[in-house]
C-alpha atoms as a PDB file:
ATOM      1  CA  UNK A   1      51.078-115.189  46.668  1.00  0.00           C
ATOM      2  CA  UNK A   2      47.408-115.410  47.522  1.00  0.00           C
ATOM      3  CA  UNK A   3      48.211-115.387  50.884  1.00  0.00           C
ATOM      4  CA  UNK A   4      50.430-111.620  51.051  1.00  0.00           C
ATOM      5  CA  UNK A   5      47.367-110.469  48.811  1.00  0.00           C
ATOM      6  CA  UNK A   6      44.996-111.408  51.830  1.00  0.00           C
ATOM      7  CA  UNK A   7      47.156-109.330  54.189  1.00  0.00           C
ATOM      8  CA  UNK A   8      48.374-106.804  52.164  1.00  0.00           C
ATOM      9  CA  UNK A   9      44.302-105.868  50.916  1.00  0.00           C
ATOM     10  CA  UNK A  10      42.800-104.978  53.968  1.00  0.00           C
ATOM     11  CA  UNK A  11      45.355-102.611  54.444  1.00  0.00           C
ATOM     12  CA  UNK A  12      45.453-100.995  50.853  1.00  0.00           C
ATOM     13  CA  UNK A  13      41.747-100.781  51.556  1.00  0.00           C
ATOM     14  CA  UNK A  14      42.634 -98.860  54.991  1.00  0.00           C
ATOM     15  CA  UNK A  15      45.113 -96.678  53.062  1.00  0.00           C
ATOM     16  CA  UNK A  16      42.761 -95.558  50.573  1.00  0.00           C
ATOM     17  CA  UNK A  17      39.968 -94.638  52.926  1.00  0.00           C
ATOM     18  CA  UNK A  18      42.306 -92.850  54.689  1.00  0.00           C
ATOM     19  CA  UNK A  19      43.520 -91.006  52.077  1.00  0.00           C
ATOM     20  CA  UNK A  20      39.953 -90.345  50.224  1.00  0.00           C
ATOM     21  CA  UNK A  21      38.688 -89.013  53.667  1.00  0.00           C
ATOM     22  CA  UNK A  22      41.814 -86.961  53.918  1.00  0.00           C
ATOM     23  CA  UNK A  23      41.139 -85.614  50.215  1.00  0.00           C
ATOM     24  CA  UNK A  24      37.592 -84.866  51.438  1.00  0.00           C
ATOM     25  CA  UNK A  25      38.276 -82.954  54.591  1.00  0.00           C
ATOM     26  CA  UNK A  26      41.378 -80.677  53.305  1.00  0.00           C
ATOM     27  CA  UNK A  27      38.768 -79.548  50.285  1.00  0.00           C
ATOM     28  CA  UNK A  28      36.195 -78.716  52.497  1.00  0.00           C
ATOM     29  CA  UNK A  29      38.666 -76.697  54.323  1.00  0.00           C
ATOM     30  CA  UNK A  30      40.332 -74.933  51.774  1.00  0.00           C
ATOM     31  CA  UNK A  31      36.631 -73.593  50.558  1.00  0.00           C
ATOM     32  CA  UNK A  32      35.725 -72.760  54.294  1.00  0.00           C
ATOM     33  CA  UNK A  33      39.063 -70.727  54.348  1.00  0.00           C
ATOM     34  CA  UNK A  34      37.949 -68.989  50.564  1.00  0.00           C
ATOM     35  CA  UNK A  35      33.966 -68.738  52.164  1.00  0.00           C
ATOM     36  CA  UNK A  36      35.220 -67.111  55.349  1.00  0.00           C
ATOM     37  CA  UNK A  37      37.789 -65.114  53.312  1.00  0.00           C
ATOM     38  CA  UNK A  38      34.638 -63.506  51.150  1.00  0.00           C
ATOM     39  CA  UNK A  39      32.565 -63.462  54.104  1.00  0.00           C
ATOM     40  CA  UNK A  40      34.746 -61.704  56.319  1.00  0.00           C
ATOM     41  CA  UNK A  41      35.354 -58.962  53.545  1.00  0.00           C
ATOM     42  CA  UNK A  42      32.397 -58.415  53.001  1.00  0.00           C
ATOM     43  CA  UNK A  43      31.583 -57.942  56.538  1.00  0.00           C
ATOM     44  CA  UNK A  44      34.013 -55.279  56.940  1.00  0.00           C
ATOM     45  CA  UNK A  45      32.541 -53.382  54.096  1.00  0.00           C
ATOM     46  CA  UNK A  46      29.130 -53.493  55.777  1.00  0.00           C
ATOM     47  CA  UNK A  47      30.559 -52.187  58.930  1.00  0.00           C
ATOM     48  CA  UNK A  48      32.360 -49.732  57.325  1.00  0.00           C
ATOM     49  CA  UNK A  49      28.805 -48.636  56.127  1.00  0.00           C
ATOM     50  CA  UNK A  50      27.546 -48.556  59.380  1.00  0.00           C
ATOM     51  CA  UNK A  51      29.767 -46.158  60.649  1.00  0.00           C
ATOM     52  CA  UNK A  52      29.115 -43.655  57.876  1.00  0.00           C
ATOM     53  CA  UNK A  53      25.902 -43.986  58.471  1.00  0.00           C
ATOM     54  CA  UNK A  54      25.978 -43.442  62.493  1.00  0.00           C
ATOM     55  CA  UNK A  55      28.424 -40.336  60.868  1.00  0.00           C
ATOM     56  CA  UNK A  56      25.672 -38.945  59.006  1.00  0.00           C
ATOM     57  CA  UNK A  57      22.456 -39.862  61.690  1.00  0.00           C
ATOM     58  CA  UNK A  58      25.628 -37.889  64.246  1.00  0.00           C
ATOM     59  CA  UNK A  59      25.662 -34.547  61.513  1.00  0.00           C
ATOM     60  CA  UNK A  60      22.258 -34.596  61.160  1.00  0.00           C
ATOM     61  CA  UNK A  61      21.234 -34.600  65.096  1.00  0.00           C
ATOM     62  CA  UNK A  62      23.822 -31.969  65.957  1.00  0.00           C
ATOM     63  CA  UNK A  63      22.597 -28.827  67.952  1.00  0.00           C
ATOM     64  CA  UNK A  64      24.769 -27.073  65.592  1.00  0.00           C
ATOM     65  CA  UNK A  65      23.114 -25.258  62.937  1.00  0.00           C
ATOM     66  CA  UNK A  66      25.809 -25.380  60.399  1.00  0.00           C
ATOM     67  CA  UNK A  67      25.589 -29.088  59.723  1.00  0.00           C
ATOM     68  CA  UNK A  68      29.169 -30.287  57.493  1.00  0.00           C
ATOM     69  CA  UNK A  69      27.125 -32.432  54.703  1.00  0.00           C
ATOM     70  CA  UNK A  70      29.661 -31.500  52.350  1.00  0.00           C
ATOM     71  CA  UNK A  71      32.781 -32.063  54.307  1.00  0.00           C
ATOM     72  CA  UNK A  72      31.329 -35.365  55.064  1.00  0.00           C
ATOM     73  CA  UNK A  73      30.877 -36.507  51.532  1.00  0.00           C
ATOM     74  CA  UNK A  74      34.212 -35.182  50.496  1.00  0.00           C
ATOM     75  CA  UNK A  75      35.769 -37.394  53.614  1.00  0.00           C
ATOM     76  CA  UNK A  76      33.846 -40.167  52.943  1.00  0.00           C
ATOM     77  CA  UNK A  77      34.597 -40.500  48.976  1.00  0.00           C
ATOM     78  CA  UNK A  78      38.315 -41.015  49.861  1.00  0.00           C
ATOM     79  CA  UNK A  79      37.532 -43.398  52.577  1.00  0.00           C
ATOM     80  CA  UNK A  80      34.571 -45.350  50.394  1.00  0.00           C
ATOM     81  CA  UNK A  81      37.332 -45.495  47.723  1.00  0.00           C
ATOM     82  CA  UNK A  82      39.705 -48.025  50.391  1.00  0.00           C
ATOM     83  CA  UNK A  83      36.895 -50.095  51.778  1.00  0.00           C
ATOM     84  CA  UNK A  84      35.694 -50.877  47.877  1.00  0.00           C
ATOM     85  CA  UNK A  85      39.037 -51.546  46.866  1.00  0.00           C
ATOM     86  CA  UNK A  86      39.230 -54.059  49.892  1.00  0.00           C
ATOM     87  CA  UNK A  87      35.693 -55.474  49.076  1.00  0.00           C
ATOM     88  CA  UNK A  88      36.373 -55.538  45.348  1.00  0.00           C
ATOM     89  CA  UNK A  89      37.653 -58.696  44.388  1.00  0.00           C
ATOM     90  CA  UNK A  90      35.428 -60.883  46.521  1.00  0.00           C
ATOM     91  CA  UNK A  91      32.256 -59.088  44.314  1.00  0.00           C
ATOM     92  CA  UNK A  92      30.603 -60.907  41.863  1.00  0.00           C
ATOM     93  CA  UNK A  93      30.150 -59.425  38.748  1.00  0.00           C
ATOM     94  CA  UNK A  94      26.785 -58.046  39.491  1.00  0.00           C
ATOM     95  CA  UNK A  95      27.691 -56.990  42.790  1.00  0.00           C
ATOM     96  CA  UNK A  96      30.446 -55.236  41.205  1.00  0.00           C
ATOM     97  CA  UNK A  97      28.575 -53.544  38.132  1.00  0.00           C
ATOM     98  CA  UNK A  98      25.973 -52.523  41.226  1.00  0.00           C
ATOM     99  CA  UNK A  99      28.651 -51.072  43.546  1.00  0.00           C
ATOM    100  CA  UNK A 100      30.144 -49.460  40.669  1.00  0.00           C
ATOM    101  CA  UNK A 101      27.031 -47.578  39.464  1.00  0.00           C
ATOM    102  CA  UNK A 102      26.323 -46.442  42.732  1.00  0.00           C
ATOM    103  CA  UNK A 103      29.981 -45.215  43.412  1.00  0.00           C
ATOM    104  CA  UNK A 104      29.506 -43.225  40.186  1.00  0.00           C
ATOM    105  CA  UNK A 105      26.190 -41.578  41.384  1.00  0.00           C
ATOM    106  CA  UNK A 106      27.531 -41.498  44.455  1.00  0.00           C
ATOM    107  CA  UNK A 107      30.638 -39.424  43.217  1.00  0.00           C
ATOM    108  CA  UNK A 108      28.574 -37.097  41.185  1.00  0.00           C
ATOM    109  CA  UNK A 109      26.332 -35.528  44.259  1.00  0.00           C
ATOM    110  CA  UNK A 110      26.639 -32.054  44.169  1.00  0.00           C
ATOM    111  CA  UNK A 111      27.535 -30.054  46.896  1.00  0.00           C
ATOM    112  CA  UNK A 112      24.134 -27.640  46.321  1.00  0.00           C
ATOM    113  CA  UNK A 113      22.396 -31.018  47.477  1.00  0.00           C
ATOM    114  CA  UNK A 114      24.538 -31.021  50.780  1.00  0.00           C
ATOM    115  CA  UNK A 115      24.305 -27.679  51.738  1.00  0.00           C
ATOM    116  CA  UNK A 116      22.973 -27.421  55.409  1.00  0.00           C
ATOM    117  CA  UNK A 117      20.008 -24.887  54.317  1.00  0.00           C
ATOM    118  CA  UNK A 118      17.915 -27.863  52.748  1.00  0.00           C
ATOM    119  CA  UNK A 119      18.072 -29.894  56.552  1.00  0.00           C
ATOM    120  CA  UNK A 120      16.126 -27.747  58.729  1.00  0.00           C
ATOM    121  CA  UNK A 121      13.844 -28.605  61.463  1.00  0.00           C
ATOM    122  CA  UNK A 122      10.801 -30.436  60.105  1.00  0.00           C
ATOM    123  CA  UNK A 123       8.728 -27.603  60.350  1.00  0.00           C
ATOM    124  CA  UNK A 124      10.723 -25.526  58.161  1.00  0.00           C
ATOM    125  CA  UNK A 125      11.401 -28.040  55.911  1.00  0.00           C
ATOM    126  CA  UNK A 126       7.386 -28.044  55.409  1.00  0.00           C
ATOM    127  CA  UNK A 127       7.646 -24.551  54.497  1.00  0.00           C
ATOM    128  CA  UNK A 128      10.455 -24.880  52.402  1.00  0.00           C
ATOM    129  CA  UNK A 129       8.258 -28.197  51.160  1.00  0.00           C
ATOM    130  CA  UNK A 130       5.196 -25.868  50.015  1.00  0.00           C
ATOM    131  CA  UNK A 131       7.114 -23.384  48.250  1.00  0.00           C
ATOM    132  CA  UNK A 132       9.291 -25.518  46.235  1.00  0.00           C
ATOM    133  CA  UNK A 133       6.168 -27.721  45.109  1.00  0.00           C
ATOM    134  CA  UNK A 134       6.170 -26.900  41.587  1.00  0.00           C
ATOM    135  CA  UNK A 135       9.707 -27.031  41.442  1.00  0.00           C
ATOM    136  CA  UNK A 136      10.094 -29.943  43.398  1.00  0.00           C
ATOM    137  CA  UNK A 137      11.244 -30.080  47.162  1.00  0.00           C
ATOM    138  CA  UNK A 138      14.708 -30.930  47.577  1.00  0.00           C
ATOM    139  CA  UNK A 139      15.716 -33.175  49.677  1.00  0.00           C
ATOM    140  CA  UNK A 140      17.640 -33.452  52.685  1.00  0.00           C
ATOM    141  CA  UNK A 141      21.085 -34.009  52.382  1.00  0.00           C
ATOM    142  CA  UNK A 142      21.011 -36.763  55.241  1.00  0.00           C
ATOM    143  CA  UNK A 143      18.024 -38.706  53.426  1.00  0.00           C
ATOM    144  CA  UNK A 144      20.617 -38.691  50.528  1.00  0.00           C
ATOM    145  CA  UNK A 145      23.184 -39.575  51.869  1.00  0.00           C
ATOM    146  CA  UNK A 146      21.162 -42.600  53.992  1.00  0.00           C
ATOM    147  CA  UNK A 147      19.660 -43.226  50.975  1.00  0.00           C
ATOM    148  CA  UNK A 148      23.109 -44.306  49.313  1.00  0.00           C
ATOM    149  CA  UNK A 149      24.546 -45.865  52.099  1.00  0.00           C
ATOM    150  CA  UNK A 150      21.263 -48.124  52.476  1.00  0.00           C
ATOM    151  CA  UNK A 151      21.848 -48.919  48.877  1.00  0.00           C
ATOM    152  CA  UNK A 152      25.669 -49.684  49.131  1.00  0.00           C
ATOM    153  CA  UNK A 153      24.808 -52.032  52.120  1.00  0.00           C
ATOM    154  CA  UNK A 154      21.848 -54.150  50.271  1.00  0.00           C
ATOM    155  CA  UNK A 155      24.473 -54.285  47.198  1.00  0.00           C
ATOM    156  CA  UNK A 156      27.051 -55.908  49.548  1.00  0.00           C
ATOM    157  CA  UNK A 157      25.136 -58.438  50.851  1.00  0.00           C
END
């Protein structure tokens, strides 16, 4: 007896080693898969953000003088609804009560605040500056839309 005990324990010993550092590795890989899951999401959300925001810097540097603010925002609400929905569930909750704050703000802009008049040249916008001083100046529409999309990329990351 003492004798198939002396073969048979090395090789139980083996066995579980084996086993153990199987255990090991296939966790580590099922949270790489999860990370690289959340990671990858979240990358495409930022991305998505970047091209809105080459959209707007595009609208905003056109030789045109009727710049589309509003058409852009429209667009953009439908598409912002798809990449959130594809971002969503990799959130946490902060991230999520963050997003979902600014989506809400973001939602609400009103199409007075996009209208191409308030995104002259910088020179006119000086003017316009000085006489709506006591008022307040309003702002241009693609500082607020950059403005949100800066803000919807640091609540991503």
């Amino acid at each position: 007896m003492s004798e198939f005990i002396e073969k048979v324990l090395p090789f139980v010993g083996k066995t579980f080693q084996l086993v153990i550092g199987a255990l090991i590795s296939g966790l580590i890989g099922i949270w790489l898969f999860f990370h690289k899951r959340k990671r990858d999401a979240k990358d495409s959300f930022l991305v998505f953000v970047s091209q809105q925001r080459i959209r707007v810097e595009a609208i905003r540097d056109s030789p045109f003088p009727k710049k589309d603010f509003q058409g852009f925002h429209v667009e953009s609400r439908r598409e912002f609804t798809d990449a959130v929905a594809r971002v969503w569930p990799f959130l946490s909750r902060c991230k999520k009560s963050r997003i979902k704050a600014l989506w809400k703000k973001y939602d609400q802009i009103s199409p007075e605040d996009l209208d191409s008049k308030w995104e002259p040249e910088d020179g006119v916008y000086v003017a316009l500056h000085e006489k709506y001083s006591e008022k307040g100046a309003p702002q241009k529409p693609s500082a607020i839309l950059l403005r949100y999309l800066c803000e919807f990329e640091d609540a991503a990351k």
